[in-house]
N, C-alpha and C. Protein backbone atom coordinates (compact mmCIF):
# COMPACT_ATOMS: atom_id res chain seq x y z
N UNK A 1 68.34 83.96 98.29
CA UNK A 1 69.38 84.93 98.57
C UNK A 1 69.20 86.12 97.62
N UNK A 2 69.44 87.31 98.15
CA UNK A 2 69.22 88.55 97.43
C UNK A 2 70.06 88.55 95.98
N UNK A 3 69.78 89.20 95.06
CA UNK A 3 70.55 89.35 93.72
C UNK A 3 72.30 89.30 94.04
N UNK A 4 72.34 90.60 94.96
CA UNK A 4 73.88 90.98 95.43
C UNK A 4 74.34 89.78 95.79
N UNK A 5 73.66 88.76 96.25
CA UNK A 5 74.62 87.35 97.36
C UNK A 5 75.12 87.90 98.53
N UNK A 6 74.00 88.61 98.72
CA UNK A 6 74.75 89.11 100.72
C UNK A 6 73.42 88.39 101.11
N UNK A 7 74.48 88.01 101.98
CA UNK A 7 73.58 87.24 103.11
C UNK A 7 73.65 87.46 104.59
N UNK A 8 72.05 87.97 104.41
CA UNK A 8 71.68 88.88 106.00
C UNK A 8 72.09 88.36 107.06
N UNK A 9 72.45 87.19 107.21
CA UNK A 9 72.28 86.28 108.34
C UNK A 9 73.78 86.75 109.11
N UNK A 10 74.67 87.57 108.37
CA UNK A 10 75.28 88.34 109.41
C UNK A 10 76.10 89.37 108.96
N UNK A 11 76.69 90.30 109.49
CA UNK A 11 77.19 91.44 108.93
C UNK A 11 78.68 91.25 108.19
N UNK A 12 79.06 90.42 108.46
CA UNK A 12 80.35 90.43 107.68
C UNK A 12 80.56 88.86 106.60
N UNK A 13 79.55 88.34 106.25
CA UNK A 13 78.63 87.43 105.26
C UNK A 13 80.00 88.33 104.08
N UNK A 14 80.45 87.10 103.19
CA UNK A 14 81.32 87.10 101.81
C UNK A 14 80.09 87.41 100.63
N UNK A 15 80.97 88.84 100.77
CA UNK A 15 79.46 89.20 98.80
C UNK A 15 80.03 88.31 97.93
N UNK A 16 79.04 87.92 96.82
CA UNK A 16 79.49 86.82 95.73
C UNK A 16 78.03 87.45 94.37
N UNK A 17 78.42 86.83 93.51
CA UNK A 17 77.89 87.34 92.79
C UNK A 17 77.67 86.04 91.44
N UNK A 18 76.56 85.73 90.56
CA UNK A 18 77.04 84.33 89.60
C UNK A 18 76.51 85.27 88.54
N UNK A 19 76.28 86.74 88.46
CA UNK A 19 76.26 87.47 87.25
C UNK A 19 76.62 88.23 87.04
N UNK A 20 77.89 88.95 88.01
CA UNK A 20 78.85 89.70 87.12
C UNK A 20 80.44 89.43 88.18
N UNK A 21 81.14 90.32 87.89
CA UNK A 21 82.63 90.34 88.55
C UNK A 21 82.02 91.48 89.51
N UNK A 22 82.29 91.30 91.19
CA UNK A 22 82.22 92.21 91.59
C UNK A 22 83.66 92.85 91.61
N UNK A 23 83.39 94.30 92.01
CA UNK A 23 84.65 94.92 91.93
C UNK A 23 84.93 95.34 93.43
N UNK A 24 86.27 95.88 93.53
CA UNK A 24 86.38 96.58 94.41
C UNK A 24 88.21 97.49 94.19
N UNK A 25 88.88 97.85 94.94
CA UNK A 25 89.85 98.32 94.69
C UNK A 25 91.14 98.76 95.83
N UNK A 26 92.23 98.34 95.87
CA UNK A 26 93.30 98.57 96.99
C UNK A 26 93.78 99.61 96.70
N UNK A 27 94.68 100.15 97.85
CA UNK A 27 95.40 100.96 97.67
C UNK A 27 94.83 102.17 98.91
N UNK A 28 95.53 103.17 98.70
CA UNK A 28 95.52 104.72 99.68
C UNK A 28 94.30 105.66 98.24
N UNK A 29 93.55 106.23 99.30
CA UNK A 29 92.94 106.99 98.20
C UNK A 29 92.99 108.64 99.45
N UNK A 30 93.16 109.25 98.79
CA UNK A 30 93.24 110.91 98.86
C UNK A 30 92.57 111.26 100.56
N UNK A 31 93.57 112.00 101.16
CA UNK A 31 93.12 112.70 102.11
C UNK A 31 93.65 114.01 101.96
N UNK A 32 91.98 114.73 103.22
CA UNK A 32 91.87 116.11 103.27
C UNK A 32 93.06 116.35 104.00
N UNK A 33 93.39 118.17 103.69
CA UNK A 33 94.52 118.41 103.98
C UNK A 33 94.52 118.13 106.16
N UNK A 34 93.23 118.81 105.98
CA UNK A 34 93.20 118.48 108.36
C UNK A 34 93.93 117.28 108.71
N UNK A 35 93.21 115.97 107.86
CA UNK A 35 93.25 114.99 108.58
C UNK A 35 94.91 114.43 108.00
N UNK A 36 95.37 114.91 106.76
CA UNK A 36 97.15 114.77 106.60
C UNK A 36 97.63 115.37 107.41
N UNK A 37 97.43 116.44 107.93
CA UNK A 37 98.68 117.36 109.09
C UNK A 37 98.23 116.22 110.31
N UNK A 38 97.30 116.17 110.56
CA UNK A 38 96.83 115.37 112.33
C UNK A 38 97.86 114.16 111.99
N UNK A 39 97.33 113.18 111.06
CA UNK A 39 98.42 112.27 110.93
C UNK A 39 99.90 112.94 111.42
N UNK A 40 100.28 113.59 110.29
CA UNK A 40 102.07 113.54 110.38
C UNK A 40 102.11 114.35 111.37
N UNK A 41 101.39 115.13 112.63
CA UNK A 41 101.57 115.56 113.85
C UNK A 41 101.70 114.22 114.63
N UNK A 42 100.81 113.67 114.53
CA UNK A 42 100.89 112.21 115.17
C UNK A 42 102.40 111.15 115.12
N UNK A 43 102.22 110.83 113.82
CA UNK A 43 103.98 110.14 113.80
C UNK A 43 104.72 111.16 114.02
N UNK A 44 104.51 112.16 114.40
CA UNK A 44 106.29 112.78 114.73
C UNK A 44 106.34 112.85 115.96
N UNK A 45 105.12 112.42 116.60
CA UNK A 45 105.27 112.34 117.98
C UNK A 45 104.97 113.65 119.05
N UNK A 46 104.15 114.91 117.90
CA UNK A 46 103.64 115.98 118.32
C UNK A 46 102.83 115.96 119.38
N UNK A 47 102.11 116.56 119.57
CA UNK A 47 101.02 117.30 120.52
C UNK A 47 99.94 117.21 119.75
N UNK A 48 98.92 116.40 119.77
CA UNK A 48 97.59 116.75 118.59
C UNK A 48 96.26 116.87 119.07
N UNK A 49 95.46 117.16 118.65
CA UNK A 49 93.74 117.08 119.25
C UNK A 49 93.09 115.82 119.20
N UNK A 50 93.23 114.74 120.45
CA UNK A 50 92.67 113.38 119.90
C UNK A 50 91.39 113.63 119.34
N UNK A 51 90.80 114.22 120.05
CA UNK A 51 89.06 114.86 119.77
C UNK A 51 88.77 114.99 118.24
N UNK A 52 89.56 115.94 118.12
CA UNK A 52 89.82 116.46 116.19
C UNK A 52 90.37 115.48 115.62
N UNK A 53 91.39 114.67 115.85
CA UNK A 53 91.71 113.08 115.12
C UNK A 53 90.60 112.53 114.84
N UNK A 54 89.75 111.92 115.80
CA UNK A 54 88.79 111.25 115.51
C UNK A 54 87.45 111.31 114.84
N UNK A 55 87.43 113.21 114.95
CA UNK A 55 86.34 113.35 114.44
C UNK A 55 86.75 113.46 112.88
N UNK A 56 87.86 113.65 112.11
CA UNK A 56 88.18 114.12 111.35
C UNK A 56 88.20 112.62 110.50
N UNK A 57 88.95 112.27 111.00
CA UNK A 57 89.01 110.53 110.55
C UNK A 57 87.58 109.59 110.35
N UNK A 58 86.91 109.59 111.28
CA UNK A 58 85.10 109.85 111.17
C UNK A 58 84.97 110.24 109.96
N UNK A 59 84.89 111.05 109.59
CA UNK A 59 84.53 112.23 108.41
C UNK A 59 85.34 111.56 107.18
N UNK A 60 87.01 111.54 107.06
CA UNK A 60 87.48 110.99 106.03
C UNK A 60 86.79 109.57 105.52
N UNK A 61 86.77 108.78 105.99
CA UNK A 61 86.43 107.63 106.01
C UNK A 61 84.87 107.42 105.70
N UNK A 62 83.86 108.77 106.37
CA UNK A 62 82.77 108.29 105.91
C UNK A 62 82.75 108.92 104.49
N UNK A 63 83.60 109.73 104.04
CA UNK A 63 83.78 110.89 102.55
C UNK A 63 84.40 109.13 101.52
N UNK A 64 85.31 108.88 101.84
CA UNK A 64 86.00 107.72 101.06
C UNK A 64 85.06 106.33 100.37
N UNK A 65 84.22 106.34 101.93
CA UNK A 65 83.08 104.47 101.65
C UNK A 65 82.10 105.47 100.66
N UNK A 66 81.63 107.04 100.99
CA UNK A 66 80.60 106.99 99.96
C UNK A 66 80.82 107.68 99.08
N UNK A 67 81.81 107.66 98.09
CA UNK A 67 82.85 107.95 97.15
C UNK A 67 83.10 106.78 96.36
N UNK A 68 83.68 105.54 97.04
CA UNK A 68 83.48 103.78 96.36
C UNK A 68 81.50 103.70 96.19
N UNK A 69 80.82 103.94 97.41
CA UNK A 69 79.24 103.66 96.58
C UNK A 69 78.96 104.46 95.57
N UNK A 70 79.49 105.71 95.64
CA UNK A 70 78.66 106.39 94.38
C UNK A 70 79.31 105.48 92.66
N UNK A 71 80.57 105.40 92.99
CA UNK A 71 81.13 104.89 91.78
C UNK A 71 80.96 103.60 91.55
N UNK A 72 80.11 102.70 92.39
CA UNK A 72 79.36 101.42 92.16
C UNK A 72 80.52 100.41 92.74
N UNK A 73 81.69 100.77 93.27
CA UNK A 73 82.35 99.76 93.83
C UNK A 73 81.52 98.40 94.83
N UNK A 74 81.76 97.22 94.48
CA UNK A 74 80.38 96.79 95.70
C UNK A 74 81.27 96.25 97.03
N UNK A 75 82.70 95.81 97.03
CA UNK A 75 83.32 95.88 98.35
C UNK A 75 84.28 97.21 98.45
N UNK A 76 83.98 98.09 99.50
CA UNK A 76 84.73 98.84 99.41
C UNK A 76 85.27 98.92 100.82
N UNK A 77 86.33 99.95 101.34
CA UNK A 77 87.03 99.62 102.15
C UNK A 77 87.70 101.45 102.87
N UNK A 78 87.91 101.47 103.82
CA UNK A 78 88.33 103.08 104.18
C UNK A 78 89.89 103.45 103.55
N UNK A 79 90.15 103.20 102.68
CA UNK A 79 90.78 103.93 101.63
C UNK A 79 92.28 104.15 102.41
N UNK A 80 92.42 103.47 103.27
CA UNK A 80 93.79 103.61 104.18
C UNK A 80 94.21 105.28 105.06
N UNK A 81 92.74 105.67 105.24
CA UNK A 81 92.47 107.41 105.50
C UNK A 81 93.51 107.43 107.25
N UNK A 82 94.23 106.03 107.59
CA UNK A 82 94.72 106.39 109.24
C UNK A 82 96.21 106.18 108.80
N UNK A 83 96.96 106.28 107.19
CA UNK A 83 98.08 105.85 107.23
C UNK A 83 98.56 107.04 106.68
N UNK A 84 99.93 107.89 107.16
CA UNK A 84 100.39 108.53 106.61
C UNK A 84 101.35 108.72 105.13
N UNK A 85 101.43 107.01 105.01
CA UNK A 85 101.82 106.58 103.72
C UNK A 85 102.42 105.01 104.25
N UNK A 86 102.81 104.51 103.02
CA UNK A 86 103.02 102.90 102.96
C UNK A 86 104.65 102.64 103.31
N UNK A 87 105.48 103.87 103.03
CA UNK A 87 106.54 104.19 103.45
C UNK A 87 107.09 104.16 104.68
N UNK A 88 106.04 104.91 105.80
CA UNK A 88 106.34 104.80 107.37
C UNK A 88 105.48 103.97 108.02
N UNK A 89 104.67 103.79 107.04
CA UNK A 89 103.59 101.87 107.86
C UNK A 89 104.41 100.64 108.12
N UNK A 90 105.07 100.69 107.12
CA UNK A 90 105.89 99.33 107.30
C UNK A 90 106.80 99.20 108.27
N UNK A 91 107.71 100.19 108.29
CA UNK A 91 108.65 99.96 109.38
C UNK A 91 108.06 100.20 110.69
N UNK A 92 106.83 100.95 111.20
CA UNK A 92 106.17 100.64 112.44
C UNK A 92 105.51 99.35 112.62
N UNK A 93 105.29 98.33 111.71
CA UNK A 93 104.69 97.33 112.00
C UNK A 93 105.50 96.59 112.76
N UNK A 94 104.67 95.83 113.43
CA UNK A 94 105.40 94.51 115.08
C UNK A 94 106.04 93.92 113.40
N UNK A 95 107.37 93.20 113.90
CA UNK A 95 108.16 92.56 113.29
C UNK A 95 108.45 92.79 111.42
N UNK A 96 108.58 93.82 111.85
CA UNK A 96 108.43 94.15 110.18
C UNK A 96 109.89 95.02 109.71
N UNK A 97 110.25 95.55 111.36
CA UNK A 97 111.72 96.04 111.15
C UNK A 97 112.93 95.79 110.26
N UNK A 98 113.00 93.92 110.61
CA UNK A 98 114.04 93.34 109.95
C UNK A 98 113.74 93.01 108.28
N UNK A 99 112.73 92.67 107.78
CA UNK A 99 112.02 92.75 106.38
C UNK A 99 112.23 93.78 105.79
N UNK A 100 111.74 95.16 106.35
CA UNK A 100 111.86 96.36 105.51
C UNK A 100 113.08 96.92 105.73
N UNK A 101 114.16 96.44 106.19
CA UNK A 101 115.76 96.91 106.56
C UNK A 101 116.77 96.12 105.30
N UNK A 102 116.06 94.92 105.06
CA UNK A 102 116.75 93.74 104.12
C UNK A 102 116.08 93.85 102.35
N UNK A 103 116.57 94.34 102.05
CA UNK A 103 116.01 93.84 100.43
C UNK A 103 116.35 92.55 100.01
N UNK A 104 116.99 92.09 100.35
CA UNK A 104 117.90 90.33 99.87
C UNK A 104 116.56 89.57 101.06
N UNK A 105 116.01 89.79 101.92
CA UNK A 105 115.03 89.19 102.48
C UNK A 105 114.03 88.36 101.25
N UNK A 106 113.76 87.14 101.99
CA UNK A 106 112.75 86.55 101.23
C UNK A 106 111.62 86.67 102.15
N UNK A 107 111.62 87.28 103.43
CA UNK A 107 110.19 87.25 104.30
C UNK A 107 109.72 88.91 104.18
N UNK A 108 110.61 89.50 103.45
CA UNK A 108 110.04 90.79 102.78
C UNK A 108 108.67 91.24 102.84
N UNK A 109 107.41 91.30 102.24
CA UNK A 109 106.32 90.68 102.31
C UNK A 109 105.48 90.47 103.17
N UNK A 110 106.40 89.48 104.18
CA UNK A 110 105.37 88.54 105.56
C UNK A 110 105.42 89.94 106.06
N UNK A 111 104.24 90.79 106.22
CA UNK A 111 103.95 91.93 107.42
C UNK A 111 102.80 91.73 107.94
């Protein structure tokens, strides 16, 4: 098996590593201003350019994965470049209404 512990034998193969910590990192990382307006045109239920969404999002996403390679991240991930924030994600999620309505909820969380 290669140094990294990826194993070719298929594309989504668990990296592992027995000589160092690999890293990686959660969270929202920075979008261009195009692809923030397309978003919040989008949740408000505007008029938008699917064409320009996609290509733009394309683009964020490929700017974000090689942004984690340059900085040696070894799992990295599209940086949450299709969410307008964590604020209006939640309450659009299927069953997530009653959780993010309740703070005294203990299924808070389950999204």
């Amino acid at each position: 098996m290669p140094e990294s512990g990826h194993d070719k034998r298929s594309e989504h193969a668990v990296k592992h590593s027995r000589d160092r910590i690999l890293t990686t990192h959660v969270g929202s990382l920075p979008r261009n201003e195009s692809l923030s307006d397309l978003l919040i045109q989008r949740e408000a239920g505007e008029r938008y350019d699917a064409a320009q969404f996609d290509a733009e999002m394309e683009k964020a996403v490929r700017h974000v994965v090689n942004k984690q390679k340059e900085a040696g991240i070894d799992v990295g991930n599209d940086g949450e470049q299709q969410r307008v924030g964590f604020q209006t994600y939640v309450p659009a999620r299927p069953n997530a209404g009653a959780a993010a309505n309740s703070r005294n909820s203990r299924n808070w969380c389950a999204i």
